[in-house]
PDB file of N, CA and C in Angstrom:
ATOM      1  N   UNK A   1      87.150 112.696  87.110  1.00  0.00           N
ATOM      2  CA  UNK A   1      87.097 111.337  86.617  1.00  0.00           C
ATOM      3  C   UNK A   1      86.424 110.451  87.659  1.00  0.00           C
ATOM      4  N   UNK A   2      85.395 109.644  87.073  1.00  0.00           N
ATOM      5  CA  UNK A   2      84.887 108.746  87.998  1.00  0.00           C
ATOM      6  C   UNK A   2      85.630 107.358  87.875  1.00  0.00           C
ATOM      7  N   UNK A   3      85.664 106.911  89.564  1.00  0.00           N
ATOM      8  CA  UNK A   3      86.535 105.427  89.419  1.00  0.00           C
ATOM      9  C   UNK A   3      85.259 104.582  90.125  1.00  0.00           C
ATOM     10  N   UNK A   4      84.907 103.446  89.207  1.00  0.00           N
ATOM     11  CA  UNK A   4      84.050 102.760  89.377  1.00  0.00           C
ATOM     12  C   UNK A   4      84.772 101.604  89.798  1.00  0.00           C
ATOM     13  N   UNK A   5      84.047 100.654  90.978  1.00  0.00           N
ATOM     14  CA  UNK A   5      84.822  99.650  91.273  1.00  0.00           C
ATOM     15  C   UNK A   5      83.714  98.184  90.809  1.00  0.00           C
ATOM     16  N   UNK A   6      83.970  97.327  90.490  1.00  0.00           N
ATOM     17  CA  UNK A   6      83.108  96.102  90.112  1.00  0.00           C
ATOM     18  C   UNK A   6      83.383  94.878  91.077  1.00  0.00           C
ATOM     19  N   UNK A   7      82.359  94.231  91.323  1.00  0.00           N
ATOM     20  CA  UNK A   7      82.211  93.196  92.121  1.00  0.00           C
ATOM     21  C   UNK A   7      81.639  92.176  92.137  1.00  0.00           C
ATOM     22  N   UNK A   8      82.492  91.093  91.582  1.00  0.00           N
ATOM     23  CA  UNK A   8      81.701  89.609  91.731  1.00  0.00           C
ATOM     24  C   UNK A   8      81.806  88.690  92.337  1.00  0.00           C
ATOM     25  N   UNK A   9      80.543  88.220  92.670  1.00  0.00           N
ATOM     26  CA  UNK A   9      80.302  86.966  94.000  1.00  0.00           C
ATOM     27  C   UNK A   9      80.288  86.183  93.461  1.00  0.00           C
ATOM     28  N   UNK A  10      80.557  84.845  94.073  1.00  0.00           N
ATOM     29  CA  UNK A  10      80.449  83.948  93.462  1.00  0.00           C
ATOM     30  C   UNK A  10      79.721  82.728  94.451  1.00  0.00           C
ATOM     31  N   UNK A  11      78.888  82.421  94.190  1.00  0.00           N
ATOM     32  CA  UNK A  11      78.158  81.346  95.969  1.00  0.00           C
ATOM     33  C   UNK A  11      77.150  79.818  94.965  1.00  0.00           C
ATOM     34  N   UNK A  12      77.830  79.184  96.111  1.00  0.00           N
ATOM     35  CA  UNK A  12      77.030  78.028  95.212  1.00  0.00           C
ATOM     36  C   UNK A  12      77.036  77.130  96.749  1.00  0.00           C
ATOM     37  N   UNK A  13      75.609  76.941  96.722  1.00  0.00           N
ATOM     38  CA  UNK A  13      74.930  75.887  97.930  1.00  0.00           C
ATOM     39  C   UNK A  13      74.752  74.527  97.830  1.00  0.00           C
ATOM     40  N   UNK A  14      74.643  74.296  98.809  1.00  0.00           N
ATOM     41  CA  UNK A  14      75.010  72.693  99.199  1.00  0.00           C
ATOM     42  C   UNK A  14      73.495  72.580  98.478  1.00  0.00           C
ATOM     43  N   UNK A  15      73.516  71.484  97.855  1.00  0.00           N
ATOM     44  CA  UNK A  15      72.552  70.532  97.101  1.00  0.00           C
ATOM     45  C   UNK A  15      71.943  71.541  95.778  1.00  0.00           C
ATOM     46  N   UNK A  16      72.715  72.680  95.342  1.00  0.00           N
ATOM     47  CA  UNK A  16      72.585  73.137  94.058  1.00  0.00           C
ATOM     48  C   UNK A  16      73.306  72.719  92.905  1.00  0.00           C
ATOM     49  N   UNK A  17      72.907  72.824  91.448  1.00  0.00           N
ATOM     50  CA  UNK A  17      73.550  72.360  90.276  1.00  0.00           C
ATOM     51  C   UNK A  17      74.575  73.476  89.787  1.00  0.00           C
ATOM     52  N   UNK A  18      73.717  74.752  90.036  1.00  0.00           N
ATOM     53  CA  UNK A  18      74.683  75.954  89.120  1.00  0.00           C
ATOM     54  C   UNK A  18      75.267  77.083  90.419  1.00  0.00           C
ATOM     55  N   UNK A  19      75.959  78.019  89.959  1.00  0.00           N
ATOM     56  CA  UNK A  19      76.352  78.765  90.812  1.00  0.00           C
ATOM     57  C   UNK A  19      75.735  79.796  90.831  1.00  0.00           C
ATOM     58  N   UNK A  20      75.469  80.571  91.948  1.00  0.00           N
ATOM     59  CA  UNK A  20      74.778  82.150  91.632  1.00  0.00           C
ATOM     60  C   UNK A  20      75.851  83.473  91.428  1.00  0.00           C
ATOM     61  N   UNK A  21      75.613  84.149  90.476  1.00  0.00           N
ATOM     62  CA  UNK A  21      76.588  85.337  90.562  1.00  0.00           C
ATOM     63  C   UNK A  21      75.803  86.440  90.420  1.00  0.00           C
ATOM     64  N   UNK A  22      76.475  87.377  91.232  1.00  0.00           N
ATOM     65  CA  UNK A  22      76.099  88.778  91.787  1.00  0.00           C
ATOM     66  C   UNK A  22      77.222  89.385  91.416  1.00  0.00           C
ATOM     67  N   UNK A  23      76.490  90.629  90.321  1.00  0.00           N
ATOM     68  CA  UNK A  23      77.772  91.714  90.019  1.00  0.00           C
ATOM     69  C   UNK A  23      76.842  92.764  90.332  1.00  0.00           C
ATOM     70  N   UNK A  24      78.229  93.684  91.388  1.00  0.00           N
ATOM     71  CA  UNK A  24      78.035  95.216  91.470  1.00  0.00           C
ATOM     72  C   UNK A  24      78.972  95.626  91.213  1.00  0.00           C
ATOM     73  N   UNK A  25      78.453  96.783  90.666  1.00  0.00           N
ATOM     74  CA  UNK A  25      79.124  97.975  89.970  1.00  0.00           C
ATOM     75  C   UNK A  25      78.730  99.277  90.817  1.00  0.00           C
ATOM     76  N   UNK A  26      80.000 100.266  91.686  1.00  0.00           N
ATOM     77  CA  UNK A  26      79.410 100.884  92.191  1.00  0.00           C
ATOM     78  C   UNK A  26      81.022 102.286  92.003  1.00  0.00           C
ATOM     79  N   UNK A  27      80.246 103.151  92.322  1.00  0.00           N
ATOM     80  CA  UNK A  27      81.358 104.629  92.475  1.00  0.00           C
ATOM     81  C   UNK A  27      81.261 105.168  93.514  1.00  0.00           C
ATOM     82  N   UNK A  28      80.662 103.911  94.695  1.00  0.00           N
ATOM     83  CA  UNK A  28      80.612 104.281  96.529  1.00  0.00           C
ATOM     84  C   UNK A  28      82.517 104.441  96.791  1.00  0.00           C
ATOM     85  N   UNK A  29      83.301 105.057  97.878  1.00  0.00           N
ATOM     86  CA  UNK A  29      84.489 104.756  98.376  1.00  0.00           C
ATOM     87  C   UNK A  29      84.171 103.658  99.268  1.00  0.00           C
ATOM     88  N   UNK A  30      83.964 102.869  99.315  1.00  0.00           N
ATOM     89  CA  UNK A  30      84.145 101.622 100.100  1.00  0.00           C
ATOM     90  C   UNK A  30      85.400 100.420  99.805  1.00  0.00           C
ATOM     91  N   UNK A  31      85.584  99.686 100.324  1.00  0.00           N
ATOM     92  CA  UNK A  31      86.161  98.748 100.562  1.00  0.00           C
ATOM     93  C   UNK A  31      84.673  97.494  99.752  1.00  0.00           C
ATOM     94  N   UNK A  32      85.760  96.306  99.249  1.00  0.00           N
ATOM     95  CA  UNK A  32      85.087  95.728  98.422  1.00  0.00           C
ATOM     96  C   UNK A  32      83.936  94.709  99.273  1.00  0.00           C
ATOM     97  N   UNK A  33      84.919  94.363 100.529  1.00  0.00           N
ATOM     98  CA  UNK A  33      84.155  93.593 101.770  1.00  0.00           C
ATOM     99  C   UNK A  33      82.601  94.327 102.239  1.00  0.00           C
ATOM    100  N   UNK A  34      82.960  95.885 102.736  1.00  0.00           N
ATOM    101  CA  UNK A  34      82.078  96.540 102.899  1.00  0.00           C
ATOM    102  C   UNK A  34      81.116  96.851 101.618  1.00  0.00           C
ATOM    103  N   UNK A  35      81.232  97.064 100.790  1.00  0.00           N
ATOM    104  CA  UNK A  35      80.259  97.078  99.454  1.00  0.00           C
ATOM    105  C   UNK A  35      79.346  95.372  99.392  1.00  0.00           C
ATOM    106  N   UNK A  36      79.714  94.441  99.678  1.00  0.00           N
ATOM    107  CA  UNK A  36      79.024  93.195  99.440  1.00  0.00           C
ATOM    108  C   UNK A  36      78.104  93.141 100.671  1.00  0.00           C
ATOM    109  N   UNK A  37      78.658  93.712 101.558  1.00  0.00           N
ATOM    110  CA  UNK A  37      77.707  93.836 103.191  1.00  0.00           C
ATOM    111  C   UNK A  37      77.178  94.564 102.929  1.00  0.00           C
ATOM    112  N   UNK A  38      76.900  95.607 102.157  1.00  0.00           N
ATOM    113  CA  UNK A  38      75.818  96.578 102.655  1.00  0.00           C
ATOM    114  C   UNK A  38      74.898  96.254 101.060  1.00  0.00           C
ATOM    115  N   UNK A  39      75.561  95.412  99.961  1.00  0.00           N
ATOM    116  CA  UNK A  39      74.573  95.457  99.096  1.00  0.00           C
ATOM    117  C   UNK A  39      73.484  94.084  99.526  1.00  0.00           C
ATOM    118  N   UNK A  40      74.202  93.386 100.540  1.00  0.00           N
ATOM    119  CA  UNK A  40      73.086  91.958 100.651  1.00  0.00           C
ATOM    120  C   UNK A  40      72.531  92.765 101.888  1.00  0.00           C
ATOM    121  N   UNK A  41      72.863  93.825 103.031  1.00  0.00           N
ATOM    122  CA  UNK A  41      72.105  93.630 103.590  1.00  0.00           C
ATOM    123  C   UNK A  41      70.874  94.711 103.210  1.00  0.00           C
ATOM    124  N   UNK A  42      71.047  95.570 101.870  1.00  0.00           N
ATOM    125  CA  UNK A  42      69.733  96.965 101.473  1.00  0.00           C
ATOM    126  C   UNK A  42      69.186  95.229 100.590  1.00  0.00           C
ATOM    127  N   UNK A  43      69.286  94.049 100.244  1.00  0.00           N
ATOM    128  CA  UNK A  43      68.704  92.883  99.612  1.00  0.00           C
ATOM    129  C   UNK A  43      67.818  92.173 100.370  1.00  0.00           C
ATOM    130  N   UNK A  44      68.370  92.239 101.788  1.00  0.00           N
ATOM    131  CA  UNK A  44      66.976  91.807 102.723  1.00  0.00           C
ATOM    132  C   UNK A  44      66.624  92.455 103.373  1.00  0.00           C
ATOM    133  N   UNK A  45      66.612  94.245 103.079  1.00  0.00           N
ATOM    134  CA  UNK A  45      65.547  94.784 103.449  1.00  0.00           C
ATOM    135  C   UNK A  45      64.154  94.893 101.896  1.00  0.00           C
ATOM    136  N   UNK A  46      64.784  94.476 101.200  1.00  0.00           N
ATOM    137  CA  UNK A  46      63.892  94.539  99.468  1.00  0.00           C
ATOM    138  C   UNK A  46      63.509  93.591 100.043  1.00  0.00           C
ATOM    139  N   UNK A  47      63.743  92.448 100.362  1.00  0.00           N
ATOM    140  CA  UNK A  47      63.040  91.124 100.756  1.00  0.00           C
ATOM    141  C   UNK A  47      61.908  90.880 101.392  1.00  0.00           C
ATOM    142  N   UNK A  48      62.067  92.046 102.732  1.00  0.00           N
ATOM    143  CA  UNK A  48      60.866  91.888 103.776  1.00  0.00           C
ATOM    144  C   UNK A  48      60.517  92.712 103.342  1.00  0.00           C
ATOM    145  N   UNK A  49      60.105  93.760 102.252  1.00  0.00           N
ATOM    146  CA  UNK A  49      59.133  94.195 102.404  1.00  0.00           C
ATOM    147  C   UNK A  49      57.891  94.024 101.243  1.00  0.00           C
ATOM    148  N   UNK A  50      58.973  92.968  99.985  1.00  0.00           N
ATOM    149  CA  UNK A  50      58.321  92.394  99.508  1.00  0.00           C
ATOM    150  C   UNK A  50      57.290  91.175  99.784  1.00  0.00           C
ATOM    151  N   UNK A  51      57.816  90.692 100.707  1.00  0.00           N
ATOM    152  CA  UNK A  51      56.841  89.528 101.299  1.00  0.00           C
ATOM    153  C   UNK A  51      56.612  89.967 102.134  1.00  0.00           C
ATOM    154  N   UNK A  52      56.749  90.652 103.178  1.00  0.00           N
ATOM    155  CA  UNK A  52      56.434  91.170 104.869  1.00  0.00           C
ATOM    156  C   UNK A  52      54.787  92.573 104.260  1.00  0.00           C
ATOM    157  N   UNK A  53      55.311  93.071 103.540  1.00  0.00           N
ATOM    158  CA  UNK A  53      54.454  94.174 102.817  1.00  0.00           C
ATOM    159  C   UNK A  53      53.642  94.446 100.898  1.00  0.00           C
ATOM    160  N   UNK A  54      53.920  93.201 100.652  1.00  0.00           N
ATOM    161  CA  UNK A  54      53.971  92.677  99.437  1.00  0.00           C
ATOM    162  C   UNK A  54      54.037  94.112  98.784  1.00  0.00           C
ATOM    163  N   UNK A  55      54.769  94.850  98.331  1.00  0.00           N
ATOM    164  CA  UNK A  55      55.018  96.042  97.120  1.00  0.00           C
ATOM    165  C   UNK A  55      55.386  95.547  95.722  1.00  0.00           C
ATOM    166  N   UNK A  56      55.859  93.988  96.339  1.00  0.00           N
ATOM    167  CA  UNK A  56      55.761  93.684  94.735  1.00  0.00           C
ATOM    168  C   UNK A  56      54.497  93.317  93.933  1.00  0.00           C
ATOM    169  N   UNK A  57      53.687  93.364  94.638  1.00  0.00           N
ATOM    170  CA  UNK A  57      52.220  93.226  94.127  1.00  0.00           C
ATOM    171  C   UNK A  57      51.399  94.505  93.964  1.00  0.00           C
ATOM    172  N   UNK A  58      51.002  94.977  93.351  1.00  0.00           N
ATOM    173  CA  UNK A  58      50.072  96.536  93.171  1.00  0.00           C
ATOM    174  C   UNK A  58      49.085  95.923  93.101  1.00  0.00           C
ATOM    175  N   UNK A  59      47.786  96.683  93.948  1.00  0.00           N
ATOM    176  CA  UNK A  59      46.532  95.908  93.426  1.00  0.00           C
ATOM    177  C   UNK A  59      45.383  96.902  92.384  1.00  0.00           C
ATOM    178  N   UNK A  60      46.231  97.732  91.783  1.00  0.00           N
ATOM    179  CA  UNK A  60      45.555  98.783  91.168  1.00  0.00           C
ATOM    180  C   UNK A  60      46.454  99.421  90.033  1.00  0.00           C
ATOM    181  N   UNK A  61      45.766  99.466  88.792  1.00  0.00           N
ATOM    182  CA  UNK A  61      46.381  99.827  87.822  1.00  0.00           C
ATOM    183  C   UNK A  61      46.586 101.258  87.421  1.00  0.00           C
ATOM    184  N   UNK A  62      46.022 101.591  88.468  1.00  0.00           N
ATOM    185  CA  UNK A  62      46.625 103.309  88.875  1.00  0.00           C
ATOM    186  C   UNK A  62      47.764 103.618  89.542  1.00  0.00           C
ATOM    187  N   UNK A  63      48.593 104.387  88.932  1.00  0.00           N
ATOM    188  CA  UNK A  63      50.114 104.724  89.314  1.00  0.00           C
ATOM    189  C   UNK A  63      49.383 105.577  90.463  1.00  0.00           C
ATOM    190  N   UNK A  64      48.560 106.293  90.759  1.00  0.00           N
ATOM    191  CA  UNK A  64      48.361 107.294  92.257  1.00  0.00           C
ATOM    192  C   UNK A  64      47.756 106.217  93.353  1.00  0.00           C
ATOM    193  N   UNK A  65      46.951 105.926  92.868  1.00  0.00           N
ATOM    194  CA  UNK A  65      46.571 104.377  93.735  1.00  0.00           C
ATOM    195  C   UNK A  65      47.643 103.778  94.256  1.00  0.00           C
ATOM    196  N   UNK A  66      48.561 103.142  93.429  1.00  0.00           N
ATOM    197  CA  UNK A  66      49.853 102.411  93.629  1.00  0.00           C
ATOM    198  C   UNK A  66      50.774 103.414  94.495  1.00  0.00           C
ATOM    199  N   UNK A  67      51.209 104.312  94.154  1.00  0.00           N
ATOM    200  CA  UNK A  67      52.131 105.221  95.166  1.00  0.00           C
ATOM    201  C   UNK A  67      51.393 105.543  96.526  1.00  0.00           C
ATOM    202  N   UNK A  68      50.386 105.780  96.604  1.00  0.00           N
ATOM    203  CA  UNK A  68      49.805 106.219  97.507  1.00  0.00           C
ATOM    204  C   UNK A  68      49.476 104.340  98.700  1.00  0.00           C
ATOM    205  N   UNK A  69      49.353 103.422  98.003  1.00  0.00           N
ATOM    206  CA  UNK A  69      49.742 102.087  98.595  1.00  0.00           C
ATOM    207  C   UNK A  69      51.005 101.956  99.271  1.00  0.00           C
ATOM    208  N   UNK A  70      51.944 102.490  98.170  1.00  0.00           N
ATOM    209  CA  UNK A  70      53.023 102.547  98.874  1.00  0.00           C
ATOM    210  C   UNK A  70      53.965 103.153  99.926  1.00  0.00           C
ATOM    211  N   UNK A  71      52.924 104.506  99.709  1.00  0.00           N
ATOM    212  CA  UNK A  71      53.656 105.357 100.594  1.00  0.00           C
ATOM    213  C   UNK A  71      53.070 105.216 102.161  1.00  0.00           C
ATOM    214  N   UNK A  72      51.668 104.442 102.345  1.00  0.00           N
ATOM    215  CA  UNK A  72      51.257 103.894 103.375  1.00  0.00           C
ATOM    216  C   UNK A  72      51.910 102.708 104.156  1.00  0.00           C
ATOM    217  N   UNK A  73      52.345 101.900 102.960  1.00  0.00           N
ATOM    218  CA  UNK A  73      53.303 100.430 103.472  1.00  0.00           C
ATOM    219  C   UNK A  73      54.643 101.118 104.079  1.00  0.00           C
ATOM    220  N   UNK A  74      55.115 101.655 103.347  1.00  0.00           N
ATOM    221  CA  UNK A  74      56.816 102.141 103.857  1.00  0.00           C
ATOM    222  C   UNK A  74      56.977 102.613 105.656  1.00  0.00           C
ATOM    223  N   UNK A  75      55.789 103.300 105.864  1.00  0.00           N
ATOM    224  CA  UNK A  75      56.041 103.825 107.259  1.00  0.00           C
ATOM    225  C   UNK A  75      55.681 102.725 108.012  1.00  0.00           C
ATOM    226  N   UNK A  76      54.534 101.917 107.900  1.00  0.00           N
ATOM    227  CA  UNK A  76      54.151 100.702 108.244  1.00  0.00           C
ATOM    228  C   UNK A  76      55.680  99.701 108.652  1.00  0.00           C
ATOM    229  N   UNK A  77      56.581  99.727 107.308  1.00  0.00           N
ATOM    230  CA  UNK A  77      57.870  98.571 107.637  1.00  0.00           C
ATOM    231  C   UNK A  77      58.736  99.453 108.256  1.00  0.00           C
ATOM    232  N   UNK A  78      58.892 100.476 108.445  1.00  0.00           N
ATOM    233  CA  UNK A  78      59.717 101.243 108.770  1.00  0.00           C
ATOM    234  C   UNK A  78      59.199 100.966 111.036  1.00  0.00           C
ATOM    235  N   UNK A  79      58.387 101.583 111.058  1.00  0.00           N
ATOM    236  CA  UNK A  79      57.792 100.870 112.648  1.00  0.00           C
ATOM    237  C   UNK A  79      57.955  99.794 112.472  1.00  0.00           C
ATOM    238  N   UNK A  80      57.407  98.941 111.482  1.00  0.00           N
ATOM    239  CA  UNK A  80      57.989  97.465 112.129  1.00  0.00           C
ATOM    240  C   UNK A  80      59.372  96.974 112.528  1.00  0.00           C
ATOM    241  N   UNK A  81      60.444  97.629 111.735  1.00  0.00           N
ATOM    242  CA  UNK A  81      61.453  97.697 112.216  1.00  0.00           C
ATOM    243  C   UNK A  81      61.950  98.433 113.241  1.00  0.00           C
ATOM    244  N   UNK A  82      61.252  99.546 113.683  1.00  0.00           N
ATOM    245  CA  UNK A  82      61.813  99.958 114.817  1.00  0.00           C
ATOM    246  C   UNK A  82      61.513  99.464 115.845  1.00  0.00           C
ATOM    247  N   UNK A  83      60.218  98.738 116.063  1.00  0.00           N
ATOM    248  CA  UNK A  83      59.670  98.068 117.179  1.00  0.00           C
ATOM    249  C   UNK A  83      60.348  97.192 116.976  1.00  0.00           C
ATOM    250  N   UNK A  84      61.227  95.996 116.406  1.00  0.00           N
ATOM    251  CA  UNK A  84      61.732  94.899 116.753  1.00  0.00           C
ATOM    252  C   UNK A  84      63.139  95.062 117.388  1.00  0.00           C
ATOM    253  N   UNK A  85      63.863  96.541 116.757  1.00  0.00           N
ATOM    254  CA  UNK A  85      64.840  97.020 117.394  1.00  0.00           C
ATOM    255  C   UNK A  85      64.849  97.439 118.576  1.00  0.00           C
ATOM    256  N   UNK A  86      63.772  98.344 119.103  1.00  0.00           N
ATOM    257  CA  UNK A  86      64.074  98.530 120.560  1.00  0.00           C
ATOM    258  C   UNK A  86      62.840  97.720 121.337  1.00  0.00           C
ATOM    259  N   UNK A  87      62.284  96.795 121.181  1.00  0.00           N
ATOM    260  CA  UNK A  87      61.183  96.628 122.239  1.00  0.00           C
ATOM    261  C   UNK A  87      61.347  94.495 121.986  1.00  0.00           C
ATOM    262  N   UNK A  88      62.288  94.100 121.003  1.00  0.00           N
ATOM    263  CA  UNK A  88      62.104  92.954 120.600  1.00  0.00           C
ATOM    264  C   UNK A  88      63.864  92.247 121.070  1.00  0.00           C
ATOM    265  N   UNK A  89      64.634  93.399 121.157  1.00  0.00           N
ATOM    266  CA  UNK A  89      66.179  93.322 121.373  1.00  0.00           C
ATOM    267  C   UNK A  89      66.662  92.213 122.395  1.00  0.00           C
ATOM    268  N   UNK A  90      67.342  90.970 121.773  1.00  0.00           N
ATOM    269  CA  UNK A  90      67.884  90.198 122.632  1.00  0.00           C
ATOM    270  C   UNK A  90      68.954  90.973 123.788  1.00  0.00           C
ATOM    271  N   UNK A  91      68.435  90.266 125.146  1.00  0.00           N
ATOM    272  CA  UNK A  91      69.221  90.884 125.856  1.00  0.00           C
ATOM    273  C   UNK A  91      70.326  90.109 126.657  1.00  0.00           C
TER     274      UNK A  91
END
């Protein structure tokens, strides 16, 4: 039997009208704290690499074109992150 656990946020910012809600649904063993941390922080890694590497943009209407774009960007953000981790590290 699978036990699925559900999760809703609820966040509303200073000088907004409506509230934002975020539901996950997940069948990770985590803790509900730990499930919201690790789903915002795999959210700003989607983030930078949408704007840092734009993947949300394809510039070719070829799916091999497009993967093959992508599979060039990924190692690209992937060093970029490692260089900020060890060579950028507040000390």
């Amino acid at each position: 039997m699978i036990h699925r656990k559900s999760l809703v946020n609820l966040e509303k910012f200073s000088g907004e009208m409506v509230i934002r809600h975020t539901f996950i649904v997940s069948d990770m063993m985590f803790e509900l704290k730990q499930m919201l941390a690790l789903y915002f922080n795999l959210e700003k890694f989607i983030k930078e690499g949408k704007t840092g590497f734009e993947v949300n943009h394809m510039s070719n209407t070829s799916f091999v074109a497009n993967k093959n774009k992508l599979q060039i960007s990924m190692p690209a953000y992937n060093f970029n992150n490692w260089f900020q981790m060890l060579c950028m590290a507040k000390r």
